[in-house]
N, C-alpha and C. Protein backbone atom coordinates (compact mmCIF):
# COMPACT_ATOMS: atom_id res chain seq x y z
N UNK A 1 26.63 56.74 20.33
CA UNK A 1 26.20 56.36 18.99
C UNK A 1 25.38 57.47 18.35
N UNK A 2 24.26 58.10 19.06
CA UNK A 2 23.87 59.25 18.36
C UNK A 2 24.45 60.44 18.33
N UNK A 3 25.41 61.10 19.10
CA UNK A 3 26.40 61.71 18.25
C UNK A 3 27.52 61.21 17.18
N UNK A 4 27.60 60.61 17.07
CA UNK A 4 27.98 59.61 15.95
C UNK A 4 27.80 59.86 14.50
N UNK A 5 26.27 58.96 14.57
CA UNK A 5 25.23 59.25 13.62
C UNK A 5 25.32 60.71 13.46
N UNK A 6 24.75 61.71 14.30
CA UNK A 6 24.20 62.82 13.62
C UNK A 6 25.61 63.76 13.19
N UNK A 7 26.72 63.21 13.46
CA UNK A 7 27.88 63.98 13.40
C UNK A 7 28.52 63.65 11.81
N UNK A 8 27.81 62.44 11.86
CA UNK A 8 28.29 61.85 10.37
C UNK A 8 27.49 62.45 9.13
N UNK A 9 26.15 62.49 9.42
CA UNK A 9 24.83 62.90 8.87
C UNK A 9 25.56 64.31 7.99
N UNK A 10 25.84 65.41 9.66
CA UNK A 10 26.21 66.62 8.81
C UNK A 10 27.28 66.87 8.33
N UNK A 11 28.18 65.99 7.98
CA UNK A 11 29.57 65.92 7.33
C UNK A 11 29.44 65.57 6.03
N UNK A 12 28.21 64.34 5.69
CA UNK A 12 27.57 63.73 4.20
C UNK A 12 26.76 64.96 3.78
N UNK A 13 25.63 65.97 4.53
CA UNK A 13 24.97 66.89 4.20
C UNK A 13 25.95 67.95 3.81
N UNK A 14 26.62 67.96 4.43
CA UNK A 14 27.95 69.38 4.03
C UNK A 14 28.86 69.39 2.59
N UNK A 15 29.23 68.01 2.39
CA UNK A 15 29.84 67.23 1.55
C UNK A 15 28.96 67.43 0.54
N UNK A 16 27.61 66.78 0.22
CA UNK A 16 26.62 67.27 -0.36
C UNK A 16 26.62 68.93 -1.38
N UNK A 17 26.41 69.70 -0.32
CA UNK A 17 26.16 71.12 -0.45
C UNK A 17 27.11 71.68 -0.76
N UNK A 18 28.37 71.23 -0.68
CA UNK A 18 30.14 71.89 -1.23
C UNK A 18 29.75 71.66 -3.07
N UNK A 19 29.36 70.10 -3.01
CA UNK A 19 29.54 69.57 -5.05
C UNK A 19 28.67 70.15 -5.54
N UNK A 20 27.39 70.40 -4.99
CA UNK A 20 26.10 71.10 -5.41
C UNK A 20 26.83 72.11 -6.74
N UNK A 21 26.51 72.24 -8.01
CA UNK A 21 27.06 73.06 -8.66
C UNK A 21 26.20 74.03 -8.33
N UNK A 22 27.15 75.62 -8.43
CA UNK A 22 26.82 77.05 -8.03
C UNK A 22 25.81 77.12 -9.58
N UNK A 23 25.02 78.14 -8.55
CA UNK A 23 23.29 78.71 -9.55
C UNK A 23 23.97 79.52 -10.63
N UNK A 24 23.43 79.45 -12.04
CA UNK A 24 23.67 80.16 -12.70
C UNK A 24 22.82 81.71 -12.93
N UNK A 25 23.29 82.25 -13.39
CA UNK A 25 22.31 83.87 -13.61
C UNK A 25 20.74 83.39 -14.12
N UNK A 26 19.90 83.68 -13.42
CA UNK A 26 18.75 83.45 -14.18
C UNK A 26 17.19 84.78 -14.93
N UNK A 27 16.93 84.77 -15.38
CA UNK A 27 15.43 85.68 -15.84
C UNK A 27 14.32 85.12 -15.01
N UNK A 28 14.10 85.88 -13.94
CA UNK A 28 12.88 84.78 -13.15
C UNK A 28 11.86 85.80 -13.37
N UNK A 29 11.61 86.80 -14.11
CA UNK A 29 10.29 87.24 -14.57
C UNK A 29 10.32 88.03 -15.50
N UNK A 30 9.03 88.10 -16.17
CA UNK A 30 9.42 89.05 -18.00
C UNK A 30 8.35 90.00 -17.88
N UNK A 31 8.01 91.17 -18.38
CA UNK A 31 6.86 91.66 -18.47
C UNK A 31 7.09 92.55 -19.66
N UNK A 32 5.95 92.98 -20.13
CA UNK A 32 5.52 93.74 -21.61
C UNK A 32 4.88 94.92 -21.86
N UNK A 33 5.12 95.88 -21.16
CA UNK A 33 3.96 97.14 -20.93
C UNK A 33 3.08 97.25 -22.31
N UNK A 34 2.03 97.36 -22.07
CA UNK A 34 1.39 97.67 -23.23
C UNK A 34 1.02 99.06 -23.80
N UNK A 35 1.57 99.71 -23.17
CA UNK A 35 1.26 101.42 -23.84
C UNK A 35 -0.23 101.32 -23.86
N UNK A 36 -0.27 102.86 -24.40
CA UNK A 36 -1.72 102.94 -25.31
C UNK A 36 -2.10 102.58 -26.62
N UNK A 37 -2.47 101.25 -26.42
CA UNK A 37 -2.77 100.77 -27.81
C UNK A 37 -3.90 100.74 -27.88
N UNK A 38 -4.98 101.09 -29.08
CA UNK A 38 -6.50 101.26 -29.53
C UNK A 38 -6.27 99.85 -30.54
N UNK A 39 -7.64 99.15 -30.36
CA UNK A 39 -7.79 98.25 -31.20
C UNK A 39 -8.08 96.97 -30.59
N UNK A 40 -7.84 95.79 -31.42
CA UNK A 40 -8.44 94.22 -30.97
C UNK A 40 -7.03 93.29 -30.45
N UNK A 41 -5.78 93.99 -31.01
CA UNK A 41 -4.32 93.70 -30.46
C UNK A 41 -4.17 94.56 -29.40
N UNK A 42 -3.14 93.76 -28.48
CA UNK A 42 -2.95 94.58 -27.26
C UNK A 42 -1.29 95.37 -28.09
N UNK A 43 -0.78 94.93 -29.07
CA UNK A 43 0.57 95.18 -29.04
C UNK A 43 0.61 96.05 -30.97
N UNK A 44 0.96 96.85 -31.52
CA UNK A 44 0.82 96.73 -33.40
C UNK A 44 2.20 96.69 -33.77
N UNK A 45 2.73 96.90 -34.94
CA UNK A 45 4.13 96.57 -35.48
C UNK A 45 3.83 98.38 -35.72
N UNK A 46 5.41 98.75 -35.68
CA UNK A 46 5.82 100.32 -36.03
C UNK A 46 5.54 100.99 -34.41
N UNK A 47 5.41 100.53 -33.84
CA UNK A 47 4.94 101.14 -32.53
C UNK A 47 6.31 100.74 -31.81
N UNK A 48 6.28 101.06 -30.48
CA UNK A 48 7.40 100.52 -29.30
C UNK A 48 7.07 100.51 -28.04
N UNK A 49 7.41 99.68 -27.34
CA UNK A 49 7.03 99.22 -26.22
C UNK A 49 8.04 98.67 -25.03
N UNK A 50 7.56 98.85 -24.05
CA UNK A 50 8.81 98.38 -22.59
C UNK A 50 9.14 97.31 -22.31
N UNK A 51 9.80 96.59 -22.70
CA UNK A 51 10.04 95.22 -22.61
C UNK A 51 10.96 95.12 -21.10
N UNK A 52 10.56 94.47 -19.59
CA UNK A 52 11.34 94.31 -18.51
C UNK A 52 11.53 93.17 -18.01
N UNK A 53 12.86 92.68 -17.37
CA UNK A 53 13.06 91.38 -17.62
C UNK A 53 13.96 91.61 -16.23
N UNK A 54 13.43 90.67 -15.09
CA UNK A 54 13.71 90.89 -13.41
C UNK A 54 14.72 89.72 -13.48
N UNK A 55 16.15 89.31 -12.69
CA UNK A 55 16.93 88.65 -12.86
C UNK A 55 17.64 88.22 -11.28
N UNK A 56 18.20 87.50 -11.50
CA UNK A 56 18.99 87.02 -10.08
C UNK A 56 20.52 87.57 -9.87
N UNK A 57 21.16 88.10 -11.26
CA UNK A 57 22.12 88.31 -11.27
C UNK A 57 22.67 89.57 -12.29
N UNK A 58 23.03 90.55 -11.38
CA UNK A 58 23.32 91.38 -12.35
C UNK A 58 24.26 91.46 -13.17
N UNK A 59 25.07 90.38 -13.12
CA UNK A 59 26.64 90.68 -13.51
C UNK A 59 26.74 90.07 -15.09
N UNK A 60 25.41 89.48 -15.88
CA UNK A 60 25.22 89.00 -16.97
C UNK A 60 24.32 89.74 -17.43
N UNK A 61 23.98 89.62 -18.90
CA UNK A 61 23.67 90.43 -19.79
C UNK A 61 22.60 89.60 -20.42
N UNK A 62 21.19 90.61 -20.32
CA UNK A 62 19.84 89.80 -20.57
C UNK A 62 19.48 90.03 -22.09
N UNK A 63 19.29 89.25 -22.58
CA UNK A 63 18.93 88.90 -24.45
C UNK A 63 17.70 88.64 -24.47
N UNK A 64 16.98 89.44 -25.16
CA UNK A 64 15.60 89.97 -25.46
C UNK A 64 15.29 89.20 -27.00
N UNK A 65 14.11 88.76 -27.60
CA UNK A 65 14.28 87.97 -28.43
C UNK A 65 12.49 88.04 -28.88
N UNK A 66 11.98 87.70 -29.93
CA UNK A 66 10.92 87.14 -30.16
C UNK A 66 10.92 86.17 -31.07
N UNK A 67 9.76 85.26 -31.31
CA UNK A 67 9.85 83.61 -31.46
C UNK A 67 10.35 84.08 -32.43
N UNK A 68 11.19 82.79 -33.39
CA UNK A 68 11.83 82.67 -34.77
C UNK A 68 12.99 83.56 -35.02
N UNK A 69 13.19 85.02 -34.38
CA UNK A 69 14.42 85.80 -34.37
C UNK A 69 15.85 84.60 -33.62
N UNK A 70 15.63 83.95 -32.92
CA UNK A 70 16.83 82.98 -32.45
C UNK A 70 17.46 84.09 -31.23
N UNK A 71 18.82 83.76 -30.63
CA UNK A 71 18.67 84.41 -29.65
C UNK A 71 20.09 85.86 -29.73
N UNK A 72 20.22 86.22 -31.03
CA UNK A 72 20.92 87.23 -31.22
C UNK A 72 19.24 88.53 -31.05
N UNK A 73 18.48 88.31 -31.50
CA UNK A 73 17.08 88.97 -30.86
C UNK A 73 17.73 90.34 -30.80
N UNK A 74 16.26 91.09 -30.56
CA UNK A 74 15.98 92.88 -31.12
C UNK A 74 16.78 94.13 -29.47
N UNK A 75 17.32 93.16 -28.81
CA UNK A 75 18.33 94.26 -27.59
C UNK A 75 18.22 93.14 -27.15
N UNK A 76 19.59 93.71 -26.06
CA UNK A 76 20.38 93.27 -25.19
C UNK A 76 20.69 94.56 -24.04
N UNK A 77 20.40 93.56 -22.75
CA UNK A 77 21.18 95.13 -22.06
C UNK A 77 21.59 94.37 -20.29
N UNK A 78 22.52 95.29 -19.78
CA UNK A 78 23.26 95.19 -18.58
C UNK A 78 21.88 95.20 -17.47
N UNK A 79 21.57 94.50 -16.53
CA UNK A 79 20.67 94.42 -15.63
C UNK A 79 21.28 95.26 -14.53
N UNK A 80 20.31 96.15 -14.13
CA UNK A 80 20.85 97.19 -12.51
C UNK A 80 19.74 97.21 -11.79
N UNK A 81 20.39 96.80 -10.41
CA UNK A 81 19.26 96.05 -9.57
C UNK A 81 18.45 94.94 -9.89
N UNK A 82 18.98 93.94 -10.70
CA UNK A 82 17.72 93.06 -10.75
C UNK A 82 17.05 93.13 -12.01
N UNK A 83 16.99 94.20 -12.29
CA UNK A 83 16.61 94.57 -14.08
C UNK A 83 16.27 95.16 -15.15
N UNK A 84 16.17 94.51 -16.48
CA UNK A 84 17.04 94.97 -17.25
C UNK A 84 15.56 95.42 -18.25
N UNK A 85 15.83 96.38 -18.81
CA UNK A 85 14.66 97.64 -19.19
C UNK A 85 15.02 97.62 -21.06
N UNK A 86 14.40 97.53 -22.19
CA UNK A 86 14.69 97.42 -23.51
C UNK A 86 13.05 97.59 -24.35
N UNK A 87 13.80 98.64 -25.46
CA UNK A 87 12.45 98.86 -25.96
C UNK A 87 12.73 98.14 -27.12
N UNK A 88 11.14 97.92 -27.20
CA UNK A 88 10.65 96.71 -28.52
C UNK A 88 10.03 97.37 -29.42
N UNK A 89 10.03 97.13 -30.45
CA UNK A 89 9.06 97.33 -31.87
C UNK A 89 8.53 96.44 -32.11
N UNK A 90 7.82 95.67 -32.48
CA UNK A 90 7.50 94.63 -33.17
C UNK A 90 7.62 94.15 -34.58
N UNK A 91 8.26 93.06 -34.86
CA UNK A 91 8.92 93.10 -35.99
C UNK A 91 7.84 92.27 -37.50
N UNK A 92 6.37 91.75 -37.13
CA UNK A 92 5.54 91.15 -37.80
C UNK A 92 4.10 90.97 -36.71
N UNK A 93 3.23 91.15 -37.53
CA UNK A 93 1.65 90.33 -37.15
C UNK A 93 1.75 89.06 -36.77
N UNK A 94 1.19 88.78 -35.77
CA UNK A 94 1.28 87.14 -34.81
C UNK A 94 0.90 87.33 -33.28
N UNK A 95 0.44 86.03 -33.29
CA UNK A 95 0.42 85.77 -31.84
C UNK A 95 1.53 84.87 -31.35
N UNK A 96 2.51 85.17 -31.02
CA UNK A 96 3.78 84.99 -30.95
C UNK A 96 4.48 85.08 -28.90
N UNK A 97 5.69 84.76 -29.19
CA UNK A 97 6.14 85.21 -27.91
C UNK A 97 7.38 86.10 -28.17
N UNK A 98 7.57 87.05 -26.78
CA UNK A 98 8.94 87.67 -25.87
C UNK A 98 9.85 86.74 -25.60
N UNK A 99 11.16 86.46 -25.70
CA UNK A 99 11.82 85.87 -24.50
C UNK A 99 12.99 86.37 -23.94
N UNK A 100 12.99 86.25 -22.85
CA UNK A 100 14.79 86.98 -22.35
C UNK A 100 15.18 86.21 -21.53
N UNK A 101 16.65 85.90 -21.83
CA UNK A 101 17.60 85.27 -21.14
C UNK A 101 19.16 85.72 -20.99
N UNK A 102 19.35 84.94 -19.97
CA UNK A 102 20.98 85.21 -19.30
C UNK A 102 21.95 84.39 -19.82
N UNK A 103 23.04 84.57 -20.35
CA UNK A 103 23.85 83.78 -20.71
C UNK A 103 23.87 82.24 -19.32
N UNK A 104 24.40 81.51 -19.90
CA UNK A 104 24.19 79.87 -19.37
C UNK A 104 23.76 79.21 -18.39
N UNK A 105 22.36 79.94 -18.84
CA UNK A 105 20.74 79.57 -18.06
C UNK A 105 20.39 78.60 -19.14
N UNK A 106 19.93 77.59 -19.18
CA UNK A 106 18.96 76.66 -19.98
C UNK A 106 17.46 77.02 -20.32
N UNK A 107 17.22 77.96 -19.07
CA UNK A 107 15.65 77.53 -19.00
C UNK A 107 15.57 79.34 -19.29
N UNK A 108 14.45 79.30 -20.54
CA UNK A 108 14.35 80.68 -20.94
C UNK A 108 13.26 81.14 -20.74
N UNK A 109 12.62 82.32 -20.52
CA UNK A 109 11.04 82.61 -19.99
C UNK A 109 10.44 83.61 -20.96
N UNK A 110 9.29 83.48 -21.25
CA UNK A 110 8.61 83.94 -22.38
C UNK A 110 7.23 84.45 -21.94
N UNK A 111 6.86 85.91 -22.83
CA UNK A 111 6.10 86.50 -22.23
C UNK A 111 5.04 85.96 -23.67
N UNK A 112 3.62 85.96 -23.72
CA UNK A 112 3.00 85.89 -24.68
C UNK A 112 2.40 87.23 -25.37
N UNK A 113 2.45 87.56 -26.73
CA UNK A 113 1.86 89.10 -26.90
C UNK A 113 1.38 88.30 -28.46
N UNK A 114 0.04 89.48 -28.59
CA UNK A 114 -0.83 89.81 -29.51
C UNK A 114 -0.77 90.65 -30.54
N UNK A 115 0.19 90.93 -31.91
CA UNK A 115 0.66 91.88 -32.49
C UNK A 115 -0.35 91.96 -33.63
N UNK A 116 -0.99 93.23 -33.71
CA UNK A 116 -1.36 93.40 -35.08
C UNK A 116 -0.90 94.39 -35.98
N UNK A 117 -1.68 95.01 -37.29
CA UNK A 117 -0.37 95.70 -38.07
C UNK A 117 -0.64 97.28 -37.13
N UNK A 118 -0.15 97.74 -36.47
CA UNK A 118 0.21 99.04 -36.03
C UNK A 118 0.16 100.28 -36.69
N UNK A 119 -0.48 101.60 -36.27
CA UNK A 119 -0.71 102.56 -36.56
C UNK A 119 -0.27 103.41 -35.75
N UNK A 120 0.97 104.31 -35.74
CA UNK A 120 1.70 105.02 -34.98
C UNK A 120 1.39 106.33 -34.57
N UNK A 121 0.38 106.72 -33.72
CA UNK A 121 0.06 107.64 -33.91
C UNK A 121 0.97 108.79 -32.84
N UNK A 122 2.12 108.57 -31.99
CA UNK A 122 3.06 109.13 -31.38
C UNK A 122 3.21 109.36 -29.62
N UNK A 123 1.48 109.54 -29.54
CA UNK A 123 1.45 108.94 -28.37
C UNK A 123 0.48 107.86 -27.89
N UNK A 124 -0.17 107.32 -28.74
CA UNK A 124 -0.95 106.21 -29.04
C UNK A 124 -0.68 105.07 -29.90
N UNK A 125 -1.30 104.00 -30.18
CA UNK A 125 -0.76 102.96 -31.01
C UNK A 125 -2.60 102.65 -31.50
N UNK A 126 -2.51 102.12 -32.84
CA UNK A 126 -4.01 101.72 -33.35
C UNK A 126 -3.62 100.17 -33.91
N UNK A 127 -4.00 99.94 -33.30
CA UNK A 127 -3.64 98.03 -33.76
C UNK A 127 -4.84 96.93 -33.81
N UNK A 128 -5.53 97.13 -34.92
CA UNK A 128 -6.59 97.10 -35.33
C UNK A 128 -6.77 95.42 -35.61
């Protein structure tokens, strides 16, 4: 009887783990380099910055975005190794978010940044 049971167990557990639908591509971390920016913003508009976005899957294409742009957003790019590298400008003053995602992932991840109006100075940023 208890090989039985446990024989049945891992045939329902197996059965299980076959329907399980396969993981989709996901963004499991975002980050925002902040350059050298002078001022009370960490981020200014007219400036540019490293936007990196770490992934599960390279074989999809990560969409870079900030709030209210929707998700056609400011780059797009091919992830190698894990991930995917895009420079930002900032497109308005706000305390706003980043987001990047993988095509038919649900769940999108968002970095938070501090934009003020930007002063470009070429290898500095003044974001006052």
């Amino acid at each position: 009887m208890k090989h039985t049971l446990a024989g049945a167990a891992a045939l329902v557990l197996s059965a299980v783990a076959l329907a399980a639908p396969s993981a989709s591509a996901a963004v499991t971390g975002i980050a925002v380099a902040p350059g050298l920016t002078l001022g009370t913003h960490d981020y200014g508009t007219g400036c540019s910055y490293t936007v990196t976005a770490t992934v599960d899957d390279d074989t999809q294409r990560v969409y870079f975005f900030e709030e209210g742009q929707g998700p056609t957003g400011f780059a797009d790019a091919a992830p190698v190794d894990g991930t995917a590298t895009v420079t930002w400008t900032p497109s308005r003053t706000a305390t706003t978010y980043i987001y990047a995602v993988q095509p038919g992932w649900s769940e999108i991840l968002r970095y938070p940044v501090d934009i003020g109006t930007g002063i470009n100075l070429g290898s500095a940023c003044v974001a006052p």
